[in-house]
PDB file of N, CA and C in Angstrom:
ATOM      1  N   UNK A   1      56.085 -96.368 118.917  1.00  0.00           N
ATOM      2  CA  UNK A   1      56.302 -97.053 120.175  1.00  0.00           C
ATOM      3  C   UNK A   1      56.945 -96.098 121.160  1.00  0.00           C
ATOM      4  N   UNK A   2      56.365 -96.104 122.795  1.00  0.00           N
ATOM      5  CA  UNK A   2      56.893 -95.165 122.912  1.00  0.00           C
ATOM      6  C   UNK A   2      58.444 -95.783 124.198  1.00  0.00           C
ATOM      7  N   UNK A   3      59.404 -94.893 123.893  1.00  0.00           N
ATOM      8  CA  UNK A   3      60.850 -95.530 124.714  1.00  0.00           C
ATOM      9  C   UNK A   3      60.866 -95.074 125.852  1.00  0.00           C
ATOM     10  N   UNK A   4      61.714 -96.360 126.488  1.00  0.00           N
ATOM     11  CA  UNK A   4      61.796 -96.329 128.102  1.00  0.00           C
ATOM     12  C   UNK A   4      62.191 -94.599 128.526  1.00  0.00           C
ATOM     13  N   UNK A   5      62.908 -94.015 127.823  1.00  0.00           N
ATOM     14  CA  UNK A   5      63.560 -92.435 128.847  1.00  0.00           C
ATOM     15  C   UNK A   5      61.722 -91.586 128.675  1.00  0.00           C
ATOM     16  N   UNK A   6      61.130 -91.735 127.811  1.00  0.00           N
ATOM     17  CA  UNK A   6      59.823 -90.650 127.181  1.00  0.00           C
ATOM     18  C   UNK A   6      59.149 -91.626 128.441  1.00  0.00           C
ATOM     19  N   UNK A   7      59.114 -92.749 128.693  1.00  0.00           N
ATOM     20  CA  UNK A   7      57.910 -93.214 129.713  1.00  0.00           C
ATOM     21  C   UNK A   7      57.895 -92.850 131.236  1.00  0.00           C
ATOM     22  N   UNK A   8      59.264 -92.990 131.320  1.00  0.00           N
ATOM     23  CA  UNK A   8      60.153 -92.206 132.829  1.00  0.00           C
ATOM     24  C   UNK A   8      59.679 -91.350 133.014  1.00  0.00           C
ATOM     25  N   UNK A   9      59.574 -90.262 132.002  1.00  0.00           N
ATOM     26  CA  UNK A   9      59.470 -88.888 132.236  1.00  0.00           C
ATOM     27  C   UNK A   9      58.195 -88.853 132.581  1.00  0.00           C
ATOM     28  N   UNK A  10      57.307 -89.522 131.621  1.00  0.00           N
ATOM     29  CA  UNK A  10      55.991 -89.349 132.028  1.00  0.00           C
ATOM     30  C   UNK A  10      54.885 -89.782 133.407  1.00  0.00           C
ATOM     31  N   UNK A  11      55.995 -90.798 133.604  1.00  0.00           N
ATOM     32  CA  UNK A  11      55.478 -91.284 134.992  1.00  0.00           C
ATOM     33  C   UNK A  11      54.638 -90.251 136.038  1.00  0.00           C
ATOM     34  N   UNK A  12      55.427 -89.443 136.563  1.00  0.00           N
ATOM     35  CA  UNK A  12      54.459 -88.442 137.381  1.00  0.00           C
ATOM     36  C   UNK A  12      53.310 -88.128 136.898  1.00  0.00           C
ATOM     37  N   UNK A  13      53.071 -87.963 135.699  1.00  0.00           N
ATOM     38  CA  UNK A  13      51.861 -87.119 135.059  1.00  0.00           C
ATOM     39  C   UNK A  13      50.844 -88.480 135.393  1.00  0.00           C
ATOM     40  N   UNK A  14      51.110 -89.598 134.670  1.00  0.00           N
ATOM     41  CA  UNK A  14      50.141 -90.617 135.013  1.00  0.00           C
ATOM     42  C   UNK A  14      50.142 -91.219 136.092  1.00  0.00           C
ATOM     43  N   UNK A  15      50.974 -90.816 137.349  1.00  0.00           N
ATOM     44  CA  UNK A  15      50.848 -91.568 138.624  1.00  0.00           C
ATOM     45  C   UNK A  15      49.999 -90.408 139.616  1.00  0.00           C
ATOM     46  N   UNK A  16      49.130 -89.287 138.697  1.00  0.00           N
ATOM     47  CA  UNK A  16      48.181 -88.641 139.747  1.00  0.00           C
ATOM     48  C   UNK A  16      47.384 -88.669 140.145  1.00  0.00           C
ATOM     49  N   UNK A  17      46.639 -88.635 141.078  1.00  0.00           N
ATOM     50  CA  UNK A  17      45.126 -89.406 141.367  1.00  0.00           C
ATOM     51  C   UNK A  17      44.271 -89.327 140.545  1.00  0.00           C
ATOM     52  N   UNK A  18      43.986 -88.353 139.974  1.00  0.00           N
ATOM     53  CA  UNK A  18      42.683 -87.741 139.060  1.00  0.00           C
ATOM     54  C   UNK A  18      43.200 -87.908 137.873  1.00  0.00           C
ATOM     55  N   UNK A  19      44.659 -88.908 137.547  1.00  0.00           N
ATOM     56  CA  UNK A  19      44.686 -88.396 136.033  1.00  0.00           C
ATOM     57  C   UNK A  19      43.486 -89.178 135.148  1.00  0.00           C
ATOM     58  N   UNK A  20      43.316 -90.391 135.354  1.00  0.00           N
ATOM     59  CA  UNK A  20      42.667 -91.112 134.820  1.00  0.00           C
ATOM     60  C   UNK A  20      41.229 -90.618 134.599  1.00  0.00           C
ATOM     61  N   UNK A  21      40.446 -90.732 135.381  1.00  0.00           N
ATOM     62  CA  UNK A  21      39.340 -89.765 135.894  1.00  0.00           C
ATOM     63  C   UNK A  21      38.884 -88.509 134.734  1.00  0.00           C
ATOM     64  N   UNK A  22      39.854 -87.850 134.333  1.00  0.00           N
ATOM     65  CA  UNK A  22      40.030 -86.163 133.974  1.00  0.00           C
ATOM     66  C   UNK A  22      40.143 -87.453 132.981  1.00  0.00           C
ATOM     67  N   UNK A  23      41.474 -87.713 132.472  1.00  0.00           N
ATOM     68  CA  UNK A  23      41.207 -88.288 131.058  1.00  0.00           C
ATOM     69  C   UNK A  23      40.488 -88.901 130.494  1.00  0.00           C
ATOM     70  N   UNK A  24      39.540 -89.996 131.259  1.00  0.00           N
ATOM     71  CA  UNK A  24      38.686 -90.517 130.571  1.00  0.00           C
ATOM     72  C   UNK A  24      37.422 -89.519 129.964  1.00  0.00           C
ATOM     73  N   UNK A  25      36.945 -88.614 131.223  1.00  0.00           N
ATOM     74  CA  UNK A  25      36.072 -87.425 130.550  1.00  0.00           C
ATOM     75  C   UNK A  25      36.668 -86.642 129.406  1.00  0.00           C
ATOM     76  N   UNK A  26      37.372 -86.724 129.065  1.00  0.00           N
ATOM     77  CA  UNK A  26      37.875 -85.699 128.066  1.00  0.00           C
ATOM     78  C   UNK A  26      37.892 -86.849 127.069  1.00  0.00           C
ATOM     79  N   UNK A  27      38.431 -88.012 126.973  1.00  0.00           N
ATOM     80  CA  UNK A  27      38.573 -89.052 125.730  1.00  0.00           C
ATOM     81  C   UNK A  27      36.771 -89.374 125.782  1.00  0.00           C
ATOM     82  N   UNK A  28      36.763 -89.579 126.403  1.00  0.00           N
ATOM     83  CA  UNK A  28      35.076 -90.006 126.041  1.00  0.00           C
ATOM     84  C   UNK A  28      34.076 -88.873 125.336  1.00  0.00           C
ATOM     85  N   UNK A  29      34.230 -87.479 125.722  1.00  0.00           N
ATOM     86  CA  UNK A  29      33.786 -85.714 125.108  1.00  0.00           C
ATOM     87  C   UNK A  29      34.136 -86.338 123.466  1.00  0.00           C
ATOM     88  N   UNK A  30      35.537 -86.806 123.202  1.00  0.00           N
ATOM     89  CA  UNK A  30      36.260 -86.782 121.980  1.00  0.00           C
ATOM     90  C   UNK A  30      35.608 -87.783 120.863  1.00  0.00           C
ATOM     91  N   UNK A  31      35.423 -89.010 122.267  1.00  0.00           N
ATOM     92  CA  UNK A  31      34.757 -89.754 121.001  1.00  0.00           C
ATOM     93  C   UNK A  31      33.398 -89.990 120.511  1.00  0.00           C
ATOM     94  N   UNK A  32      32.745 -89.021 121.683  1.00  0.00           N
ATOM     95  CA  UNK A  32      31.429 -88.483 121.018  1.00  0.00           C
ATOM     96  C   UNK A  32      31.165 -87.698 120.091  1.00  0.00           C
ATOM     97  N   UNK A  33      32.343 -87.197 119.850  1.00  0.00           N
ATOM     98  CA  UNK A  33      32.432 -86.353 118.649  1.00  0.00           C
ATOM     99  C   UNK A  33      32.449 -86.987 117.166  1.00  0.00           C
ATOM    100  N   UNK A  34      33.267 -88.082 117.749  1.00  0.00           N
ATOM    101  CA  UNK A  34      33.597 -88.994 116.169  1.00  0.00           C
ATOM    102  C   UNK A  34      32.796 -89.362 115.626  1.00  0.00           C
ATOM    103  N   UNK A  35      32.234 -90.278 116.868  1.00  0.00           N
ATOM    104  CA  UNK A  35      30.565 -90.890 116.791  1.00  0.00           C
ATOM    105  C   UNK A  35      29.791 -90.449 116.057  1.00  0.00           C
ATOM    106  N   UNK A  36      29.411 -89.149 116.654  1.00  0.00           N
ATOM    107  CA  UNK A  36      28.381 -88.315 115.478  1.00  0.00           C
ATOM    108  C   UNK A  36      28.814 -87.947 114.548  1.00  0.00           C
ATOM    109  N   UNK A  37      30.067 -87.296 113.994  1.00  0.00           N
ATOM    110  CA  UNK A  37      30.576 -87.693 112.292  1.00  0.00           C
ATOM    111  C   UNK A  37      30.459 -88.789 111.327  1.00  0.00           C
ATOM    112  N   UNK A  38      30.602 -89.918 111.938  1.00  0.00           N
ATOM    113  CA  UNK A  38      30.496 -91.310 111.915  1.00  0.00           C
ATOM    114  C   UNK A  38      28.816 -91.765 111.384  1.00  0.00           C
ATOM    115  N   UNK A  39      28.103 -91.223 112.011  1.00  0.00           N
ATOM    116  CA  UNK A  39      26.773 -91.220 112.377  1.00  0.00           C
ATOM    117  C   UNK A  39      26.206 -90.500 110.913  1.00  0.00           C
ATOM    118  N   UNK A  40      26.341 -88.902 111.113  1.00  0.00           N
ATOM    119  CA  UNK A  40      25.858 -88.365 110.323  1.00  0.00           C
ATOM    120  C   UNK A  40      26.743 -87.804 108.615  1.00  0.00           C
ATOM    121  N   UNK A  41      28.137 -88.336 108.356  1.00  0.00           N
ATOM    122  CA  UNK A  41      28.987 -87.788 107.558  1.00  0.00           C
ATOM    123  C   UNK A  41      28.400 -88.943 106.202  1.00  0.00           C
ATOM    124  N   UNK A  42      28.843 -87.897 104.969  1.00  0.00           N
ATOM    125  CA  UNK A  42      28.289 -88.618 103.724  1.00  0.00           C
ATOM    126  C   UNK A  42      29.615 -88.705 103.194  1.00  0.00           C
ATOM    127  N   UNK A  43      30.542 -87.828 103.793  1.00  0.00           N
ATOM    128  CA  UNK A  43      31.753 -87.823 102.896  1.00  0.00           C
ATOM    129  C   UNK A  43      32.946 -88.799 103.657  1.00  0.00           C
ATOM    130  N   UNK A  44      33.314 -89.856 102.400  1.00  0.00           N
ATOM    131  CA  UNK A  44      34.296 -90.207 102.919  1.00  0.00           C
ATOM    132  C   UNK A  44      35.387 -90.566 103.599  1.00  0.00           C
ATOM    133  N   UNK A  45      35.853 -89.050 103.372  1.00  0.00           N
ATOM    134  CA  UNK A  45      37.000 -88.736 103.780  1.00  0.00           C
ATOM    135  C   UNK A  45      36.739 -88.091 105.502  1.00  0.00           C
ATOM    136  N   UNK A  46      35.872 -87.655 105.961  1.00  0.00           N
ATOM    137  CA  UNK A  46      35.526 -87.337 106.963  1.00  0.00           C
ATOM    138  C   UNK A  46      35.406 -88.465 107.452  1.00  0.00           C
ATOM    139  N   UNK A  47      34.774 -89.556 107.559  1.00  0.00           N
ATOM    140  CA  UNK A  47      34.706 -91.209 107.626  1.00  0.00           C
ATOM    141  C   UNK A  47      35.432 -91.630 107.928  1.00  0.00           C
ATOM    142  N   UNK A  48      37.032 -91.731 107.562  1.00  0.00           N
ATOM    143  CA  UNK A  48      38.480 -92.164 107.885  1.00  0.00           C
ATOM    144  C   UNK A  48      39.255 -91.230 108.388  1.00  0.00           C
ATOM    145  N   UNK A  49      38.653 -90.471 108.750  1.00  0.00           N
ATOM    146  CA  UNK A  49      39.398 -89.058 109.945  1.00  0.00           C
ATOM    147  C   UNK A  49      38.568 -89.678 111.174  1.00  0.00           C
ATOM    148  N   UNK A  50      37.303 -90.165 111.444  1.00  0.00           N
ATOM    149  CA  UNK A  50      36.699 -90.282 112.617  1.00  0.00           C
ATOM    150  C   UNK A  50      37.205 -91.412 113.015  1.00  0.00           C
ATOM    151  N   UNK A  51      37.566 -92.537 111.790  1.00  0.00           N
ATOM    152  CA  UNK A  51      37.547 -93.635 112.373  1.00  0.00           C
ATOM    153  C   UNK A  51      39.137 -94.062 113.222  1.00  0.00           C
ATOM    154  N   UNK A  52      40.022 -93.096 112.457  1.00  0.00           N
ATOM    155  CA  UNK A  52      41.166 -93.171 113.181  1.00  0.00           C
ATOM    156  C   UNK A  52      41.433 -91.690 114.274  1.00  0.00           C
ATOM    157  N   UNK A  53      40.559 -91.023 114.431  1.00  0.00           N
ATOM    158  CA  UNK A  53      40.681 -90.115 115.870  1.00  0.00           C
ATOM    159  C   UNK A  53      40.476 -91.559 116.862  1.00  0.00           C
ATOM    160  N   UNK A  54      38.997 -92.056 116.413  1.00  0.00           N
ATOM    161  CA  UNK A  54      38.287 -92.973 117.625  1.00  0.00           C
ATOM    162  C   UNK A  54      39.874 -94.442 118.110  1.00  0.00           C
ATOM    163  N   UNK A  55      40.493 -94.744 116.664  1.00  0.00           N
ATOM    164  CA  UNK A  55      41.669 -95.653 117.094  1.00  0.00           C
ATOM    165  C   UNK A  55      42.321 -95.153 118.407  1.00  0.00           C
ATOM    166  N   UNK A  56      43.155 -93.812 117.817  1.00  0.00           N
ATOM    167  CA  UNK A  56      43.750 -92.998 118.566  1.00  0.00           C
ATOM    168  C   UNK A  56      43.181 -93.143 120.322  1.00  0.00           C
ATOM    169  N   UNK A  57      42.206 -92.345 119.882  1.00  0.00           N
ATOM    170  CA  UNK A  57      41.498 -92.276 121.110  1.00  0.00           C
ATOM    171  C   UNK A  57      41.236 -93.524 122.268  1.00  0.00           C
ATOM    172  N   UNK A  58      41.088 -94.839 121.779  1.00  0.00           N
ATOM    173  CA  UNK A  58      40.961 -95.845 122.300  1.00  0.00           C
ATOM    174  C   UNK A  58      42.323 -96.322 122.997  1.00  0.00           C
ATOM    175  N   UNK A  59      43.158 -95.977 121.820  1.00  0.00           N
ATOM    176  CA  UNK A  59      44.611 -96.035 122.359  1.00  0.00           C
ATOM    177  C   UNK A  59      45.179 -95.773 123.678  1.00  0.00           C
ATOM    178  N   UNK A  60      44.732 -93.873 123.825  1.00  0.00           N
ATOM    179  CA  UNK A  60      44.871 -93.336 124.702  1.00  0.00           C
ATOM    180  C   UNK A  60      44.094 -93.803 126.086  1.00  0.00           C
ATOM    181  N   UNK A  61      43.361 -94.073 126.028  1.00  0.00           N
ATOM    182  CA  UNK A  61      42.866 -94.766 127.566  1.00  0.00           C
ATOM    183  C   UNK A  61      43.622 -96.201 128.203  1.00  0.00           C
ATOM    184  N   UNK A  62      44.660 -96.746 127.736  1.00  0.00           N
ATOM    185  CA  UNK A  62      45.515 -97.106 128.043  1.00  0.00           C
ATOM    186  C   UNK A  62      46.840 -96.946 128.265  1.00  0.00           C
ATOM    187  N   UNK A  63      46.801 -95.326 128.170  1.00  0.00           N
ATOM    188  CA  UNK A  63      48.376 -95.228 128.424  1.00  0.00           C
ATOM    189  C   UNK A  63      48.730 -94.741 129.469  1.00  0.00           C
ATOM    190  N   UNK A  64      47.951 -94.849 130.695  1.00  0.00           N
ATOM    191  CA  UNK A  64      48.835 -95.567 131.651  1.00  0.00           C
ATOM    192  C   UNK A  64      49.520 -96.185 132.083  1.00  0.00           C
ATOM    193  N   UNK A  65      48.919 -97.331 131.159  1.00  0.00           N
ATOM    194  CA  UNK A  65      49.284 -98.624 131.630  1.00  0.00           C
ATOM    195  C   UNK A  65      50.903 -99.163 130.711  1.00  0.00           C
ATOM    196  N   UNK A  66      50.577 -98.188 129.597  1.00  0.00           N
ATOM    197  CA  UNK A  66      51.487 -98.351 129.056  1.00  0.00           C
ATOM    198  C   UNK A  66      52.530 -97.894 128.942  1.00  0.00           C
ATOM    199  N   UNK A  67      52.384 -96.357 129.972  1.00  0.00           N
ATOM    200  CA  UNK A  67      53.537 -95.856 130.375  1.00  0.00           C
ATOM    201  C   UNK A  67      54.250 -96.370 131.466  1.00  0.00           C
ATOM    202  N   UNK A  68      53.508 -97.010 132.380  1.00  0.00           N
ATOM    203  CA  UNK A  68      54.635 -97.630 133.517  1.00  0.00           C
ATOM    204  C   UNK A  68      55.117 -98.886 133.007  1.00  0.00           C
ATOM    205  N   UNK A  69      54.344 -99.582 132.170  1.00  0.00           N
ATOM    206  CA  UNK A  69      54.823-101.031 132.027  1.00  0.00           C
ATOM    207  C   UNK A  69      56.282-100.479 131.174  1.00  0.00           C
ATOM    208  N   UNK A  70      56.099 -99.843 130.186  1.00  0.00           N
ATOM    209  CA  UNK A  70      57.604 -99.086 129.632  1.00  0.00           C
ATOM    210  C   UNK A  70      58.640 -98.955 130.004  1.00  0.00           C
ATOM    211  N   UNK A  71      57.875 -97.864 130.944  1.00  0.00           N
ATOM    212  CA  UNK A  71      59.188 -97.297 132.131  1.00  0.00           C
ATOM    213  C   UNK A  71      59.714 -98.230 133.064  1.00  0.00           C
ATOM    214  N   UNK A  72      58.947 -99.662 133.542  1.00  0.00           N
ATOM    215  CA  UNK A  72      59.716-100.568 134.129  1.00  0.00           C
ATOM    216  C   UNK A  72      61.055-101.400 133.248  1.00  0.00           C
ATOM    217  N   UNK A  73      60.613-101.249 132.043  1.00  0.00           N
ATOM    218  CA  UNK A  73      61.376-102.276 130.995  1.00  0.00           C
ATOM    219  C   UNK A  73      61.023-103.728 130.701  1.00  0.00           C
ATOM    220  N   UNK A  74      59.340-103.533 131.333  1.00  0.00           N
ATOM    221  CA  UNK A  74      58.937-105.389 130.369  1.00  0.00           C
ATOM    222  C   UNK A  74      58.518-105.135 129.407  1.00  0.00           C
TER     223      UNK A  74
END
């Protein structure tokens, strides 16, 4: 979870015009990657590495939202 002083800080970074924008191209690059592991992997264990990058990853396209709501304190 992340705490109110770590969300503060981060505020600027996610209050830039293009952050979103830039991040979504780069999370979306990422989870095309998984995808096709996902897609083409026989092994396992490669299987539950993609499937929790893609968690991760899904995660991350909300943390904007989840850094200001933080940093306000609701």
């Amino acid at each position: 979870m992340l705490d109110q002083k770590t969300a503060k800080d981060l505020i600027p970074l996610v209050n830039q015009p293009d952050f979103d924008e830039l991040l979504l191209i780069y999370l979306n690059t990422k989870k095309e990657d998984a995808y096709r592991i996902l897609e083409q992997s026989d092994d396992d264990i490669e299987i539950y590495r993609a499937q929790g990058q893609l968690h991760i990853l899904k995660r991350m396209e909300s943390m904007r939202l989840e850094v200001q709501t933080t940093a306000k304190g609701s």
